[in-house]
C-alpha atoms as a PDB file:
ATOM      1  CA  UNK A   1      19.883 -35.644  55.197  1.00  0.00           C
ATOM      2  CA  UNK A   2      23.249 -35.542  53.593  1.00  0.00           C
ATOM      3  CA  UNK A   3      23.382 -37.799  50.137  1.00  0.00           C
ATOM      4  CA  UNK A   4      25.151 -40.916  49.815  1.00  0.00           C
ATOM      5  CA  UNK A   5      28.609 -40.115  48.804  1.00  0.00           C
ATOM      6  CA  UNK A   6      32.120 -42.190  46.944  1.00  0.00           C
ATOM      7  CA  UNK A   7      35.163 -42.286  47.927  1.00  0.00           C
ATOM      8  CA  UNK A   8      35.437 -39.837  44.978  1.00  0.00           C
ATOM      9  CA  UNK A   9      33.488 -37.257  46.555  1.00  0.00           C
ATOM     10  CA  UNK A  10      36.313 -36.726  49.544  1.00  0.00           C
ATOM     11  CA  UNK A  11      38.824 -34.485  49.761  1.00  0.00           C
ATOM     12  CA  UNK A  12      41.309 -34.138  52.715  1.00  0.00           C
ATOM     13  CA  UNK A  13      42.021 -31.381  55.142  1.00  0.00           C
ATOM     14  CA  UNK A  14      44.959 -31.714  57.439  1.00  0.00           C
ATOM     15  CA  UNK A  15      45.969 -29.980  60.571  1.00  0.00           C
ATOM     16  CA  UNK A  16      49.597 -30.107  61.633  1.00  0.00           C
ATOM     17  CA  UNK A  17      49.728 -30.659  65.544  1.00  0.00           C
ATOM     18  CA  UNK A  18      52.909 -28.884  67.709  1.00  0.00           C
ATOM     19  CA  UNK A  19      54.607 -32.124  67.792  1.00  0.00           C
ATOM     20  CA  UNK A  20      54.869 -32.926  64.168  1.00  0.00           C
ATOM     21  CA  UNK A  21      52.172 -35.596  63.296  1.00  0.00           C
ATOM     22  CA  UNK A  22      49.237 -34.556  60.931  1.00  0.00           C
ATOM     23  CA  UNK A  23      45.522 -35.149  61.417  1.00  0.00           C
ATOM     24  CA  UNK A  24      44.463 -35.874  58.214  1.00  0.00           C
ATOM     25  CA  UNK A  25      39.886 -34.875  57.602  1.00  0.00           C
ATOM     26  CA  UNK A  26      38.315 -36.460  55.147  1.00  0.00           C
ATOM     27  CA  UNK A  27      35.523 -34.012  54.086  1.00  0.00           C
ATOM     28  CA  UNK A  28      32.512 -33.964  51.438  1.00  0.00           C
ATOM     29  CA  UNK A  29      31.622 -32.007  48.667  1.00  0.00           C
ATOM     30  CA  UNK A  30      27.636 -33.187  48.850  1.00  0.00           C
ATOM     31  CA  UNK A  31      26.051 -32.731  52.711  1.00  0.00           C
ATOM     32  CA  UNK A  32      25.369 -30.479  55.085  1.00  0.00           C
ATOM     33  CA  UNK A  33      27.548 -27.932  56.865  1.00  0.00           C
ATOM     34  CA  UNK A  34      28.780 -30.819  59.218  1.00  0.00           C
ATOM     35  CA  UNK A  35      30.516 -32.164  56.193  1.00  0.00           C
ATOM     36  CA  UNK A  36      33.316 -29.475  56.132  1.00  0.00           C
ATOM     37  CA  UNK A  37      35.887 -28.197  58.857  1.00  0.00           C
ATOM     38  CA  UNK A  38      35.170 -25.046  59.801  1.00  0.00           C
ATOM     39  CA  UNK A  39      37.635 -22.424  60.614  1.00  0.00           C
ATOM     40  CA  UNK A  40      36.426 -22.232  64.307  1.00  0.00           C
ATOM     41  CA  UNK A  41      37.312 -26.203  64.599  1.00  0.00           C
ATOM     42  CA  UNK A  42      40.559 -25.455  63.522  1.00  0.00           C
ATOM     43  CA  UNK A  43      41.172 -22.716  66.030  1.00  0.00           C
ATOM     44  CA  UNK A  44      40.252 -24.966  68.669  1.00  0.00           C
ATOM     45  CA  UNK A  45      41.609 -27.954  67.841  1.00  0.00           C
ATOM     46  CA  UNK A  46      44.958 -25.954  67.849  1.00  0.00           C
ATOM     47  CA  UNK A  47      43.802 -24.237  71.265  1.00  0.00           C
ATOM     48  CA  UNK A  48      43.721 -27.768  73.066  1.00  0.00           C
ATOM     49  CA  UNK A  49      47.408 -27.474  72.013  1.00  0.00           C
ATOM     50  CA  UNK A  50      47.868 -24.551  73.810  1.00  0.00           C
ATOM     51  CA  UNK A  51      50.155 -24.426  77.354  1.00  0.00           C
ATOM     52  CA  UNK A  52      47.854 -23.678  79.341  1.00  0.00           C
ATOM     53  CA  UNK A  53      46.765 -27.262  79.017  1.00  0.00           C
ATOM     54  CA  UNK A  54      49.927 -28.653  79.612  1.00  0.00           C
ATOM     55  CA  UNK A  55      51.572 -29.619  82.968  1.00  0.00           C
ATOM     56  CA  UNK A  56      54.499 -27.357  83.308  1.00  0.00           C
ATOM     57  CA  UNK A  57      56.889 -29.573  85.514  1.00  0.00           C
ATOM     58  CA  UNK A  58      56.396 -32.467  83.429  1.00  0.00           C
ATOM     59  CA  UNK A  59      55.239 -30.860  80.157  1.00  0.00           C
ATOM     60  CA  UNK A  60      52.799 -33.816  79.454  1.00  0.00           C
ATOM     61  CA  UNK A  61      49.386 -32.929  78.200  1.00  0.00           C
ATOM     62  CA  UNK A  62      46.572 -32.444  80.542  1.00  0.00           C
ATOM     63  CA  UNK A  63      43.825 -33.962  78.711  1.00  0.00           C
ATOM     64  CA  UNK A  64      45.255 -37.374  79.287  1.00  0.00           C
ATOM     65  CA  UNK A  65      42.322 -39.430  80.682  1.00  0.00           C
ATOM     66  CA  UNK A  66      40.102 -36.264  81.105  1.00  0.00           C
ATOM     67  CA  UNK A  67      36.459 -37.157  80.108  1.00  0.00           C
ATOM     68  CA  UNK A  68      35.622 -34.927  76.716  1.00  0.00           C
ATOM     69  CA  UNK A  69      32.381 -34.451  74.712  1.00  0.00           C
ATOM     70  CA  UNK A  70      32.049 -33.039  71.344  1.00  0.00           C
ATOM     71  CA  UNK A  71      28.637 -31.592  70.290  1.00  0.00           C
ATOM     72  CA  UNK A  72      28.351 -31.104  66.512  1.00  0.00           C
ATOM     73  CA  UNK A  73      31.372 -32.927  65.933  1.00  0.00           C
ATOM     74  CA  UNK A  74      30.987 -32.793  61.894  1.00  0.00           C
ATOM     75  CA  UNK A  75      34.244 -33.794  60.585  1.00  0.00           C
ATOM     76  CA  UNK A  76      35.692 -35.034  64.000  1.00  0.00           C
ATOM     77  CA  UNK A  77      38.829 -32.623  63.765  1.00  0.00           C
ATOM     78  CA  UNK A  78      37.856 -31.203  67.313  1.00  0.00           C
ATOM     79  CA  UNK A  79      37.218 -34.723  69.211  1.00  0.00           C
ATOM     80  CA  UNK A  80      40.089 -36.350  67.694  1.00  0.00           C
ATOM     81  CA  UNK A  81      42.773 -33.675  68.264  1.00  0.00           C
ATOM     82  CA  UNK A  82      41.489 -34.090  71.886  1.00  0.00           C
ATOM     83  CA  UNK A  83      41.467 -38.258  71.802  1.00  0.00           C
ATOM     84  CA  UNK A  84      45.455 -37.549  70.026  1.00  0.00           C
ATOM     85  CA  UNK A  85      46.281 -35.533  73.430  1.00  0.00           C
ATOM     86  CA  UNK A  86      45.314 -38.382  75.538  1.00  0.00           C
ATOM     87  CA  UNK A  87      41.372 -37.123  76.561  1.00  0.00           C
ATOM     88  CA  UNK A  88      38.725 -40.494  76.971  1.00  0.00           C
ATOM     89  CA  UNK A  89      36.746 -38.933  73.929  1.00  0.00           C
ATOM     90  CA  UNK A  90      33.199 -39.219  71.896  1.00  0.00           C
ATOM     91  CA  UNK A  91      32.372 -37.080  68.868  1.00  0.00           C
ATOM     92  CA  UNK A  92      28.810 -36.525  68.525  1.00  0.00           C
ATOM     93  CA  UNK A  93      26.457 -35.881  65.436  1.00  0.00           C
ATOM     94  CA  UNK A  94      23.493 -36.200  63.941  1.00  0.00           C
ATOM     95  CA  UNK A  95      22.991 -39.953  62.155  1.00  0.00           C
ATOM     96  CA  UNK A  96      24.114 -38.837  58.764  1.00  0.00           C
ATOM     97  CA  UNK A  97      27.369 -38.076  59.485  1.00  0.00           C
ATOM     98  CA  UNK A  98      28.182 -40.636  61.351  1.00  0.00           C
ATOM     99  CA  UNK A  99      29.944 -42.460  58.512  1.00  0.00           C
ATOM    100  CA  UNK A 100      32.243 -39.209  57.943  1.00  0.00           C
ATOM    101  CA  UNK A 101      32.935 -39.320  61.487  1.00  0.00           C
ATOM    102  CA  UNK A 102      33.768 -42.838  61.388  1.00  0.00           C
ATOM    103  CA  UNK A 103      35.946 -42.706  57.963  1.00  0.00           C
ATOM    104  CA  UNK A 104      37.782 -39.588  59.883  1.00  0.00           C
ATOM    105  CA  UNK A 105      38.740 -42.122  63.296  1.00  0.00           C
ATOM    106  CA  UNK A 106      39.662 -45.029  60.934  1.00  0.00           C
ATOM    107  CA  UNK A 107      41.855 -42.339  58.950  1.00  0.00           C
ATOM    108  CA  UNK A 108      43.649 -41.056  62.154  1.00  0.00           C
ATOM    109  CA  UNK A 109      43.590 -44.223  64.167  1.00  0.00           C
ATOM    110  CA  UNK A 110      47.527 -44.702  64.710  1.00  0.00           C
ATOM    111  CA  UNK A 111      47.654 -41.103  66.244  1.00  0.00           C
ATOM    112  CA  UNK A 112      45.882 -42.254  69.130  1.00  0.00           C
ATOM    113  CA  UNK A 113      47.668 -43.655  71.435  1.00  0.00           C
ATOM    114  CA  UNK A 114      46.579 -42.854  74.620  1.00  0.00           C
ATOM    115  CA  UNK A 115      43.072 -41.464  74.250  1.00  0.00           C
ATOM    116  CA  UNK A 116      40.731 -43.137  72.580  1.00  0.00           C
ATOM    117  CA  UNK A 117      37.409 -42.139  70.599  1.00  0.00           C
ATOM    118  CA  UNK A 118      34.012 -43.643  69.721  1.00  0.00           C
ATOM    119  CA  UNK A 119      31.278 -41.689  68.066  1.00  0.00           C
ATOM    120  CA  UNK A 120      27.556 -41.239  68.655  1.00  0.00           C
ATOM    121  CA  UNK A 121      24.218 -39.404  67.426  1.00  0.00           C
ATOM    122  CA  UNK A 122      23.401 -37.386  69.144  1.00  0.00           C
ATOM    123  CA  UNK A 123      20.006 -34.595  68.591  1.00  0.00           C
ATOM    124  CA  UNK A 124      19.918 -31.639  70.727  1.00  0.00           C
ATOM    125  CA  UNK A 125      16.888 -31.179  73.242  1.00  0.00           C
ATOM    126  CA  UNK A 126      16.359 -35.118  73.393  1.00  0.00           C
ATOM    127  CA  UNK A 127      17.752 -37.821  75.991  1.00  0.00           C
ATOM    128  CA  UNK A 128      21.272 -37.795  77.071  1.00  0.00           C
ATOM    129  CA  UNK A 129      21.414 -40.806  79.827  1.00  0.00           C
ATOM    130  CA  UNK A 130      24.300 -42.659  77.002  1.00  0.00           C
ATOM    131  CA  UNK A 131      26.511 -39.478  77.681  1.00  0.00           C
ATOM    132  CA  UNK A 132      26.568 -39.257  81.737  1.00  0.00           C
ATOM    133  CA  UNK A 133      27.593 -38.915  83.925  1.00  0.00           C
ATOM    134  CA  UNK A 134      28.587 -35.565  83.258  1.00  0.00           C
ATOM    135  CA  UNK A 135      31.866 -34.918  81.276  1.00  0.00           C
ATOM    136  CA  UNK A 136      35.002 -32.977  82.489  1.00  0.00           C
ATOM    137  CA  UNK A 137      34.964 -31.350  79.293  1.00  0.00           C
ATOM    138  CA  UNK A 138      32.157 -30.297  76.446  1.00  0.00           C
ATOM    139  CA  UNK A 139      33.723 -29.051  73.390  1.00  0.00           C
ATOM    140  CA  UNK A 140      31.826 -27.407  70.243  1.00  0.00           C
ATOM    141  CA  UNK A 141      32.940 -25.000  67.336  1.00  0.00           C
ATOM    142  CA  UNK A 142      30.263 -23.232  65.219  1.00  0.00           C
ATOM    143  CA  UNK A 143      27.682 -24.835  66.430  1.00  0.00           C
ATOM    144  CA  UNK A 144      25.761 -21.838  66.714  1.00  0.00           C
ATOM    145  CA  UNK A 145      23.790 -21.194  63.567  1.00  0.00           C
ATOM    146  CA  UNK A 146      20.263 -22.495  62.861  1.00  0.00           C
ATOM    147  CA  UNK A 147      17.406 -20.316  65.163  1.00  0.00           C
ATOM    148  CA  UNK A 148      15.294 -23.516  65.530  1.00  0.00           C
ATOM    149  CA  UNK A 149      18.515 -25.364  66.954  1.00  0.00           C
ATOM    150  CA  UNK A 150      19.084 -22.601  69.764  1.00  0.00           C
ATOM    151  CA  UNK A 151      17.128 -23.639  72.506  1.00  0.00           C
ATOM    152  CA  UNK A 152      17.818 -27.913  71.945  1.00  0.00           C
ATOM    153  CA  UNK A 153      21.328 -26.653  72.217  1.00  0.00           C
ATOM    154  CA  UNK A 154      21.106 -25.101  75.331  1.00  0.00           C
ATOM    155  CA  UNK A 155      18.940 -27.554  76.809  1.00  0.00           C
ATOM    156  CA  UNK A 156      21.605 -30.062  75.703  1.00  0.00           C
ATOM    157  CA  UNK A 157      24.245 -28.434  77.449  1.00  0.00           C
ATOM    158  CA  UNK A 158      22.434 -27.778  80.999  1.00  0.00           C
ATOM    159  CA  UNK A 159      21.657 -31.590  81.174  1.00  0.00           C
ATOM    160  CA  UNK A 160      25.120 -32.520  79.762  1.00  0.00           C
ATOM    161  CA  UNK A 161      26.904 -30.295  82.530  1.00  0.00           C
ATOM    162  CA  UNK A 162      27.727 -31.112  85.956  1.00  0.00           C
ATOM    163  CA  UNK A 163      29.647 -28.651  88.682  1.00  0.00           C
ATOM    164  CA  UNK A 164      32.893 -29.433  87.093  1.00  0.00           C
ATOM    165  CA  UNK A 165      32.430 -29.379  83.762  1.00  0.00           C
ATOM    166  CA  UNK A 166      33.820 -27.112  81.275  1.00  0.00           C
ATOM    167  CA  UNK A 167      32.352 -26.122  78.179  1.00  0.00           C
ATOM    168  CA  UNK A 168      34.967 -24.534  75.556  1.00  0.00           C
ATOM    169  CA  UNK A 169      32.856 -23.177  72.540  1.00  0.00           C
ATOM    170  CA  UNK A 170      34.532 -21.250  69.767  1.00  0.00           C
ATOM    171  CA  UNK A 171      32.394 -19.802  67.299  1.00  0.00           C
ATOM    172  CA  UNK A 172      32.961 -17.471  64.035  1.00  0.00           C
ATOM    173  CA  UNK A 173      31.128 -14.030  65.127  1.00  0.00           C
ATOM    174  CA  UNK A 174      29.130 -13.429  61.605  1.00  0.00           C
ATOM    175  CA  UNK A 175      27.053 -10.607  60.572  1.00  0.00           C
ATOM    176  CA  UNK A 176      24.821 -11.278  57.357  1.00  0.00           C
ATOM    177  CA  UNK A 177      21.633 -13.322  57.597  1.00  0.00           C
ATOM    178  CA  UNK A 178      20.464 -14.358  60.663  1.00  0.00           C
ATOM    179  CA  UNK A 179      23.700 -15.301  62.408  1.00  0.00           C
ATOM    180  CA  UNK A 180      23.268 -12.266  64.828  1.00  0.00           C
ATOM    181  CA  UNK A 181      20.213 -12.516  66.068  1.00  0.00           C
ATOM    182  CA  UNK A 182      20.760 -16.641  65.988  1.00  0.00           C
ATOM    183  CA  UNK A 183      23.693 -15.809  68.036  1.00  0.00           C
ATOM    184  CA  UNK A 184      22.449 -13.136  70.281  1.00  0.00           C
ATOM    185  CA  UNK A 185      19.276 -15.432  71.420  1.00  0.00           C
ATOM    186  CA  UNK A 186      21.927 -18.358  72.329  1.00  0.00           C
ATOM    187  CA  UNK A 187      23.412 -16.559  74.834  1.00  0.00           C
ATOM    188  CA  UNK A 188      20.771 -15.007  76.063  1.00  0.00           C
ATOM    189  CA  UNK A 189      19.569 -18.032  77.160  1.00  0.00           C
ATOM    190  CA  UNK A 190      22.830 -19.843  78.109  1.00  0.00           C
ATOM    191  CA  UNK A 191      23.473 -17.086  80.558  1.00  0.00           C
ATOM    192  CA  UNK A 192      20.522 -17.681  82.855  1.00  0.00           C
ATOM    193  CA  UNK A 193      22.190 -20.897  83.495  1.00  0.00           C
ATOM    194  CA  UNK A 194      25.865 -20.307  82.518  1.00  0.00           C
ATOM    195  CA  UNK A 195      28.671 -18.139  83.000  1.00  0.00           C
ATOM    196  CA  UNK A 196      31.170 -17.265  80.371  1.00  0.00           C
ATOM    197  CA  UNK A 197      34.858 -16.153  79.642  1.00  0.00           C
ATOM    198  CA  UNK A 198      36.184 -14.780  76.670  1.00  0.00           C
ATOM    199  CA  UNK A 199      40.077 -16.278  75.855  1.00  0.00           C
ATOM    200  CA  UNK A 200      41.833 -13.505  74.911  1.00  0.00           C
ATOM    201  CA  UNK A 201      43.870 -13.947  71.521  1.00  0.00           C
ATOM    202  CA  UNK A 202      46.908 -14.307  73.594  1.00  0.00           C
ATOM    203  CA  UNK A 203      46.347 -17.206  75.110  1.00  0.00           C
ATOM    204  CA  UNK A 204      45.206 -18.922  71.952  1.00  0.00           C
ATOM    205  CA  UNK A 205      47.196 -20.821  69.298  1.00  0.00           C
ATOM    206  CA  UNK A 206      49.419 -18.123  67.590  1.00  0.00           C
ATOM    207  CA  UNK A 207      49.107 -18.742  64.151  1.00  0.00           C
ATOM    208  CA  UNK A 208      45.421 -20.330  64.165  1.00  0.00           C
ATOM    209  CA  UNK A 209      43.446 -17.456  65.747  1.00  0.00           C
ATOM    210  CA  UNK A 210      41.416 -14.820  64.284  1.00  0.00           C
ATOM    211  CA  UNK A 211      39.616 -11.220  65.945  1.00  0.00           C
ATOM    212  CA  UNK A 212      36.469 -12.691  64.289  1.00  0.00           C
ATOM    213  CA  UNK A 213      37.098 -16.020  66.222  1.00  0.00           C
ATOM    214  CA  UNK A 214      36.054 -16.480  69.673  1.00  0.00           C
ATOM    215  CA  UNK A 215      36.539 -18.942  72.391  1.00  0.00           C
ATOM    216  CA  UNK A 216      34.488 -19.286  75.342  1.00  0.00           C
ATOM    217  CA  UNK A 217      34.840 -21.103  78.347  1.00  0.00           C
ATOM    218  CA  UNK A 218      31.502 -21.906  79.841  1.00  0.00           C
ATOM    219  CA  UNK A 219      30.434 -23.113  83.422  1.00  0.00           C
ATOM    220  CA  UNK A 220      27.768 -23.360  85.315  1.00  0.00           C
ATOM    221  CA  UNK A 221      26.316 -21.121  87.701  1.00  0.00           C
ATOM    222  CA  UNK A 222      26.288 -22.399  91.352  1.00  0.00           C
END
């Protein structure tokens, strides 16, 4: 469990959205990985951004009122880029970050205006009545990195997913440690249930992308 922190013990990250405003993450020097943002959030926070999620008559976002989920939410940068563009939005974490999460919403509050955002624990593998019915869209960056986490994950995202749902997961393809067999042994298993597509780098945010970067969107298998 992450120790109790000061307000001394922040320091801010911000990302600059496409229309000017700046998210502003608080993140910790004491905690757990969740207490940082992650490259991979970053790419696809700036992905949401990207046109192919905009109308192209009207040029008005298409998250507006779409249904989103964030597992592993950490920081909140993901889930509240999302809630700025107008998605009905929870960020969800294990209980010791909540109060990050909830220093991040309070920080970012007046770039809401359309969307809005709660958060919520969340522990992969257990119940998730609280989060259906099932979401129009599951996001999650880097979650992807303890081996006794793998299977709760997946488990979490077949009872989290309905016909419709999309799951966009962008993850940081590592190679020291365990990372590739932790990664391997994820989608091993997600693909008995799940079908995936690799984003090519050309439809992702030009400047916030990376080869060692991926993005995935994830359904499931009828």
């Amino acid at each position: 469990m992450a120790a109790a922190v000061s307000p001394h013990d922040y320091f801010i990250r911000e990302i600059e959205k496409n229309d000017g405003a700046v998210l502003k993450l608080k993140q910790c020097y004491l905690g757990d990985v969740g207490c940082v943002v992650w490259d991979a959030a970053i790419v696809l926070a700036k992905y949401l951004e990207c046109k192919q999620f905009r109308d192209p008559s009207s040029g008005l976002d298409l998250w507006s009122g779409r249904r989103v989920l964030e597992l592993g939410a950490g920081t909140g940068a993901v889930g509240l880029m999302a809630a700025s563009l107008g998605a009905q939005t929870t960020v969800t974490d294990l209980e010791e970050l909540q109060t990050l999460l909830a220093l991040n919403i309070e920080e970012n509050r007046e770039l809401i205006t359309t969307g809005s955002i709660t958060a919520k624990v969340l522990r992969w593998g257990e119940d998730v009545s609280d989060f259906l019915p099932s979401p129009d869209y599951i996001l999650m960056a880097d979650c992807i990195y303890y081996e006794q986490s793998t299977v709760p994950l997946v488990e979490t995202l077949k009872r989290l997913s309905g016909p419709q749902t999309c799951v966009i997961c962008c993850y940081e393809q590592r190679t020291e440690g365990v990372n590739p067999r932790v990664q391997q042994r994820f989608f091993e298993l997600l693909r008995q249930d799940f079908s995936c597509e690799k984003i090519p780098l050309s439809k992702q945010d030009p400047e916030f992308r990376s080869a060692d970067i991926h993005i995935l969107h994830i359904r499931r298998k009828a």
